[in-house]
C-alpha atoms as a PDB file:
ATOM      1  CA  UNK A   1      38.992  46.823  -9.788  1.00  0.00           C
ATOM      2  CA  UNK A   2      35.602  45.275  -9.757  1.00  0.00           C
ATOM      3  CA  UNK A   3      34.224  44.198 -13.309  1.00  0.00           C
ATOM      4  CA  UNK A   4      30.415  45.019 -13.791  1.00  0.00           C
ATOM      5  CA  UNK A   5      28.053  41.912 -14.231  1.00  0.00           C
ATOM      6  CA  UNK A   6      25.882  42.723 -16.917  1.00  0.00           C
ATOM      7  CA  UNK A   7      21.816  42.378 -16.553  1.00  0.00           C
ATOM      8  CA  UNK A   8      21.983  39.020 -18.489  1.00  0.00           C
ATOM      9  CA  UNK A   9      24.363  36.822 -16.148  1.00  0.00           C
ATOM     10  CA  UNK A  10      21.889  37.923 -13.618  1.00  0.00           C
ATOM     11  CA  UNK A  11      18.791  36.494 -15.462  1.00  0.00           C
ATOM     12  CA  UNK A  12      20.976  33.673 -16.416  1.00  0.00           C
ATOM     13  CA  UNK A  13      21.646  32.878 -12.963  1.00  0.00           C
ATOM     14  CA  UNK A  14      17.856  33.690 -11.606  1.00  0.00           C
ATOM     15  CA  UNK A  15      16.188  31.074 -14.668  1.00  0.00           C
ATOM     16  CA  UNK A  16      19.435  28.268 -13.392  1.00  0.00           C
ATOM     17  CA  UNK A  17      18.535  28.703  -9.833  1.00  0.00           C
ATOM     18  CA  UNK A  18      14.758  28.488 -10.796  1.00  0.00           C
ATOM     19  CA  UNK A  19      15.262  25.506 -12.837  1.00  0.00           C
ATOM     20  CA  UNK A  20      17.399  23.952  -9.965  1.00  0.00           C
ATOM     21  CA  UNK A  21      14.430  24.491  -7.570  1.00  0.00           C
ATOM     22  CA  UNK A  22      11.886  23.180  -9.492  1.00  0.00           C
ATOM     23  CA  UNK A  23      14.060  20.232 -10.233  1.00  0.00           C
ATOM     24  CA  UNK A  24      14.155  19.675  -6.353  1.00  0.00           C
ATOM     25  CA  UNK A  25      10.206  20.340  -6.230  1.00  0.00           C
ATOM     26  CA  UNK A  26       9.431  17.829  -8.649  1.00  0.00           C
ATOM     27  CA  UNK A  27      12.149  15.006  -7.268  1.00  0.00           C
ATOM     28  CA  UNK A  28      10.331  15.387  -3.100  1.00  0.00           C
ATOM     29  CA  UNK A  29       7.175  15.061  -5.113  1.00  0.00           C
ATOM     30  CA  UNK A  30       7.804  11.831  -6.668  1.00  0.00           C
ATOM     31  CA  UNK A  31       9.460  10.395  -3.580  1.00  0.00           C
ATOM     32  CA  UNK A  32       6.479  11.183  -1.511  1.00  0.00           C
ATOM     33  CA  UNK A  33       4.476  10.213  -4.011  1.00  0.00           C
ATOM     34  CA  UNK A  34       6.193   6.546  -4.791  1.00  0.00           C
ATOM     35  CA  UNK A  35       5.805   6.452  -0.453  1.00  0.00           C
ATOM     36  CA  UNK A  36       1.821   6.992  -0.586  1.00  0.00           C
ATOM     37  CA  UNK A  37       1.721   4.205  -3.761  1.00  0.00           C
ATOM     38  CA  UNK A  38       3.305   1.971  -0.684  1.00  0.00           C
ATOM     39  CA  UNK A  39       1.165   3.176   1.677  1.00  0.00           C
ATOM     40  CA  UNK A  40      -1.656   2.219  -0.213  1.00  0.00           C
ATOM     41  CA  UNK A  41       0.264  -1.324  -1.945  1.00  0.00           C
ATOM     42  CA  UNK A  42       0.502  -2.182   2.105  1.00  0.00           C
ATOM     43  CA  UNK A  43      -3.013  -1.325   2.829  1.00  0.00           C
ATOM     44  CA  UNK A  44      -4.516  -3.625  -0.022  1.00  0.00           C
ATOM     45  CA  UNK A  45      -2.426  -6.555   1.010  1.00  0.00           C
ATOM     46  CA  UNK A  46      -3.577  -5.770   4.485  1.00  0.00           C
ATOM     47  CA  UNK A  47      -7.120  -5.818   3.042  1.00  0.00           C
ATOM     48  CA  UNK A  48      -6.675  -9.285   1.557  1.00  0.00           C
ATOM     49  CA  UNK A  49      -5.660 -10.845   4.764  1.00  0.00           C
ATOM     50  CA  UNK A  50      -8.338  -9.398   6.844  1.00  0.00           C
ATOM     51  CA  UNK A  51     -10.820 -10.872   3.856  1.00  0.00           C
ATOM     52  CA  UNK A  52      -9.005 -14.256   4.290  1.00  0.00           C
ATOM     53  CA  UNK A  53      -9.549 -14.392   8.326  1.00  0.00           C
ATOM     54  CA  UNK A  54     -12.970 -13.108   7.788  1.00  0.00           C
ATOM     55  CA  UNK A  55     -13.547 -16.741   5.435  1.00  0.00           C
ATOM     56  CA  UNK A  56     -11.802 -18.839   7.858  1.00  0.00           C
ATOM     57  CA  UNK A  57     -13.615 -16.782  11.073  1.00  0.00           C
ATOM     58  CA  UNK A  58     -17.637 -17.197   9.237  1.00  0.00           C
ATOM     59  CA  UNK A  59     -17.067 -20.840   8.607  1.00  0.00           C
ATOM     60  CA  UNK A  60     -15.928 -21.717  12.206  1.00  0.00           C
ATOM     61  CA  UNK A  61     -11.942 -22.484  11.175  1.00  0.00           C
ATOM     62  CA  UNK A  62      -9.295 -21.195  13.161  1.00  0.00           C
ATOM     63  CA  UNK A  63      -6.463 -19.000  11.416  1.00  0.00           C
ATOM     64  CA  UNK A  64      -3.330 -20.297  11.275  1.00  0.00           C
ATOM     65  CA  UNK A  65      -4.761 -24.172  12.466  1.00  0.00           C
ATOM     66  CA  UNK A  66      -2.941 -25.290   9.458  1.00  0.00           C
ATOM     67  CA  UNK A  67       0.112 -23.671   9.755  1.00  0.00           C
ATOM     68  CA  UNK A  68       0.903 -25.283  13.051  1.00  0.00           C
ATOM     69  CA  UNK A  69       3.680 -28.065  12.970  1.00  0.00           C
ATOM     70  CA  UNK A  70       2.403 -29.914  16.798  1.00  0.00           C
ATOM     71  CA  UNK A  71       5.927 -27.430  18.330  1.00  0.00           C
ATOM     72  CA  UNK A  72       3.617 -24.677  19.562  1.00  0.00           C
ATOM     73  CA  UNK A  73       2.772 -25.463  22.920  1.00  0.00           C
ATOM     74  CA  UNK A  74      -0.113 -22.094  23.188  1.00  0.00           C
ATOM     75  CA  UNK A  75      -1.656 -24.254  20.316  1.00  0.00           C
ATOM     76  CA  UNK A  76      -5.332 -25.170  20.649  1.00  0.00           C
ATOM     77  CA  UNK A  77      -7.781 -27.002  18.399  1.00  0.00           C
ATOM     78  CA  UNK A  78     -10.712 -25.466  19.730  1.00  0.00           C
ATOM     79  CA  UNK A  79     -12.316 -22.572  17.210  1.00  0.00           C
ATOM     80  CA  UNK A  80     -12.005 -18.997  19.229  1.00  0.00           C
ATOM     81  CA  UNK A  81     -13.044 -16.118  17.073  1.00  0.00           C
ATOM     82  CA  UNK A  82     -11.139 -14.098  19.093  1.00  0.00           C
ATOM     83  CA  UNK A  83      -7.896 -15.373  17.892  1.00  0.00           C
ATOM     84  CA  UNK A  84      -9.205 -14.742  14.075  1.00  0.00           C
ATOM     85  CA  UNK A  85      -9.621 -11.243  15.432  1.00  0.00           C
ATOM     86  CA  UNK A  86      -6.038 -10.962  17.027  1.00  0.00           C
ATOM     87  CA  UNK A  87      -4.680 -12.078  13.642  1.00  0.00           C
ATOM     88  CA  UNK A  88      -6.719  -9.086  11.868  1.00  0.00           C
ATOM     89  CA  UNK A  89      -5.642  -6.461  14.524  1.00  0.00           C
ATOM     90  CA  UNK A  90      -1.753  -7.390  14.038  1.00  0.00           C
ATOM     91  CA  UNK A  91      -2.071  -6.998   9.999  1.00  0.00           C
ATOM     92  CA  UNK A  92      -4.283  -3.421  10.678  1.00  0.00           C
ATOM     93  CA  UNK A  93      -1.212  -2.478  13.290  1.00  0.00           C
ATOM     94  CA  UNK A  94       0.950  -3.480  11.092  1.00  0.00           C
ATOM     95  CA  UNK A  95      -0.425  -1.187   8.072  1.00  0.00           C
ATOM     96  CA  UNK A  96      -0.935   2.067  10.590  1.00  0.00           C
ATOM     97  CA  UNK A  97       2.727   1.670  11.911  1.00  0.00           C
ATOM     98  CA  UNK A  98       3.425   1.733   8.239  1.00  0.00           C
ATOM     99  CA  UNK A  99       1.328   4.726   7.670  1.00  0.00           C
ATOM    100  CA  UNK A 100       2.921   6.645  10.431  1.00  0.00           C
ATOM    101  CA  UNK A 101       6.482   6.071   9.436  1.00  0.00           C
ATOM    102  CA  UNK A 102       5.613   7.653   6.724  1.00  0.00           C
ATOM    103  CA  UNK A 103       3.985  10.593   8.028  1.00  0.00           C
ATOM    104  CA  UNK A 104       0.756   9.441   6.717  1.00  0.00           C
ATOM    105  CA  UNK A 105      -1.315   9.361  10.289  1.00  0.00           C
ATOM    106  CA  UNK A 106      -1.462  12.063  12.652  1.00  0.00           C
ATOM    107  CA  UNK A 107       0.471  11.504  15.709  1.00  0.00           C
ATOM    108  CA  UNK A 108      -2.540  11.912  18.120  1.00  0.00           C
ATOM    109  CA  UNK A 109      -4.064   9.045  15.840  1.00  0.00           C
ATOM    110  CA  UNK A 110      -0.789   7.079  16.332  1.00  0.00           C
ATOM    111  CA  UNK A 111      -0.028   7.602  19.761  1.00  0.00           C
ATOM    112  CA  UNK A 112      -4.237   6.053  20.203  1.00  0.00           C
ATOM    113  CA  UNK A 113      -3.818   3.202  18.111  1.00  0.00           C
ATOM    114  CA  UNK A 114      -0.478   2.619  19.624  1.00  0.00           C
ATOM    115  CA  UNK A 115      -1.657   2.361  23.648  1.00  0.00           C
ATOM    116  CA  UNK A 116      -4.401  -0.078  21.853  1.00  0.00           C
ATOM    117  CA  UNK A 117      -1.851  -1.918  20.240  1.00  0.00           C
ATOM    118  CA  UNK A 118       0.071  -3.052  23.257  1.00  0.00           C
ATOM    119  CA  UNK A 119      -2.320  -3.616  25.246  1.00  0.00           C
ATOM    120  CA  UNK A 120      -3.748  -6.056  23.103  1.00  0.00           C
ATOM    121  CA  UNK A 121      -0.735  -8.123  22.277  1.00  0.00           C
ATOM    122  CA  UNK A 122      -0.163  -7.974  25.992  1.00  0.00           C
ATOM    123  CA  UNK A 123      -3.083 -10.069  26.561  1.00  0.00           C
ATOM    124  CA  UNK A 124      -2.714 -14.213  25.960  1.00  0.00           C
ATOM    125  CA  UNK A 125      -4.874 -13.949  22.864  1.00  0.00           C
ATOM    126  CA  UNK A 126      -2.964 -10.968  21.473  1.00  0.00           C
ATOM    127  CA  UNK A 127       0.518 -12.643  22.646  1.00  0.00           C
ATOM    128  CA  UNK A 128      -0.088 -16.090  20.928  1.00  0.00           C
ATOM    129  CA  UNK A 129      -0.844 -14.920  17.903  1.00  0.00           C
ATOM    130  CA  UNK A 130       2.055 -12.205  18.447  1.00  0.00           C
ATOM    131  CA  UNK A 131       4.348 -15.567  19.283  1.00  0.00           C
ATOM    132  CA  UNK A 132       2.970 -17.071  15.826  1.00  0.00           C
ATOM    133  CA  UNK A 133       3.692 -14.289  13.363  1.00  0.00           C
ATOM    134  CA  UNK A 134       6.319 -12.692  15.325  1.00  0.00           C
ATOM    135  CA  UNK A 135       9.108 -13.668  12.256  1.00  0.00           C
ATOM    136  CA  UNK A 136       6.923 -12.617   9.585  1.00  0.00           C
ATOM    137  CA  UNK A 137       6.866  -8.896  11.416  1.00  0.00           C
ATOM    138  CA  UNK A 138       8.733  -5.783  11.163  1.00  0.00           C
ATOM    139  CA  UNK A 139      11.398  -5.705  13.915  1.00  0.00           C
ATOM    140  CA  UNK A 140       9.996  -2.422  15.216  1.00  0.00           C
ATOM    141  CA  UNK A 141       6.822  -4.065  15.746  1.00  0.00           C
ATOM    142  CA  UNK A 142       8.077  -6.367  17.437  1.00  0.00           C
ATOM    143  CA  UNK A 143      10.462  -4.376  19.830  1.00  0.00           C
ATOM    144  CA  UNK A 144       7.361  -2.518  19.984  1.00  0.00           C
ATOM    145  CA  UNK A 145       5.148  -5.300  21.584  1.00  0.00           C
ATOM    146  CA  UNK A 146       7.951  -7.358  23.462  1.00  0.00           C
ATOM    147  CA  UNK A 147       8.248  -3.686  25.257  1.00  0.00           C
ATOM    148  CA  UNK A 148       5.576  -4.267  27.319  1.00  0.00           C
ATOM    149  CA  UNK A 149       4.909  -7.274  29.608  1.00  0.00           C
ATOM    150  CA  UNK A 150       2.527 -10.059  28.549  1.00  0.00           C
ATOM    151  CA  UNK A 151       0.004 -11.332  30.729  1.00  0.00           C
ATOM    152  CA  UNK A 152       0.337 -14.285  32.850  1.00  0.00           C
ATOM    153  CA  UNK A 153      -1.655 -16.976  30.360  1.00  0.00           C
ATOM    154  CA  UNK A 154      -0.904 -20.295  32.333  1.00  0.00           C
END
């Protein structure tokens, strides 16, 4: 024989299932929330670096000149703004890949950047200064750019 709930389990059970849903609310709030704090962490840093090339790029000095050890044979010591500029595209790719793994950039907006992207770091420019930072990347960015050929530079 079936026992009769009475009105208060029910209500019981409604506020607990309430309180269990809210709970869930509140915990995909803060995780989005802690990934949009990255987002915007990544876009500072991004910011900095860009600032940084801009120096180097308005007093004639080539980005990463000091950095080289005399082992990179694409090396040159002659001042090409358009290398400064490579440098500043591959920290701004960097940041939107990072904003649309995150769901942060519409996928129209992506898939734009994206054709820009590799075409880009296809070119010698773009792949030299891919071939310099290359370690410092994330390894989707690279599979990314090593997915399409690079131009014949010789």
């Amino acid at each position: 024989m079936m026992k009769k709930v009475s009105l208060d389990v029910w209500i019981q059970l409604l506020g607990m299932i309430g309180v269990i849903a809210s709970l869930v609310f509140v915990g995909l709030q803060m995780r989005q929330s802690q990934e949009i704090a990255l987002a915007a962490q990544q876009t500072d840093r991004m910011q900095v670096f860009t600032d940084i090339v801009n120096a180097f790029t308005e007093a004639g000095i080539q980005y990463g000149q000091n950095f080289d050890d005399g082992t990179d044979p694409e090396f040159t010591e002659t001042f090409n703004p358009g290398i400064n500029v490579a440098h500043q595209a591959l920290w701004v790719f960097e940041n939107d890949y990072l904003q649309y793994s995150l769901g942060l950039m519409d996928e129209n907006i992506w898939e734009a950047k994206l054709k820009f992207m590799l075409a880009s770091f296809s070119s010698c420019i773009g792949r030299q200064v891919f071939n310099q930072r290359r370690e410092s990347l994330d390894q989707r960015i690279v599979e990314l750019i090593i997915s399409v050929p690079a131009a014949n530079c010789e």
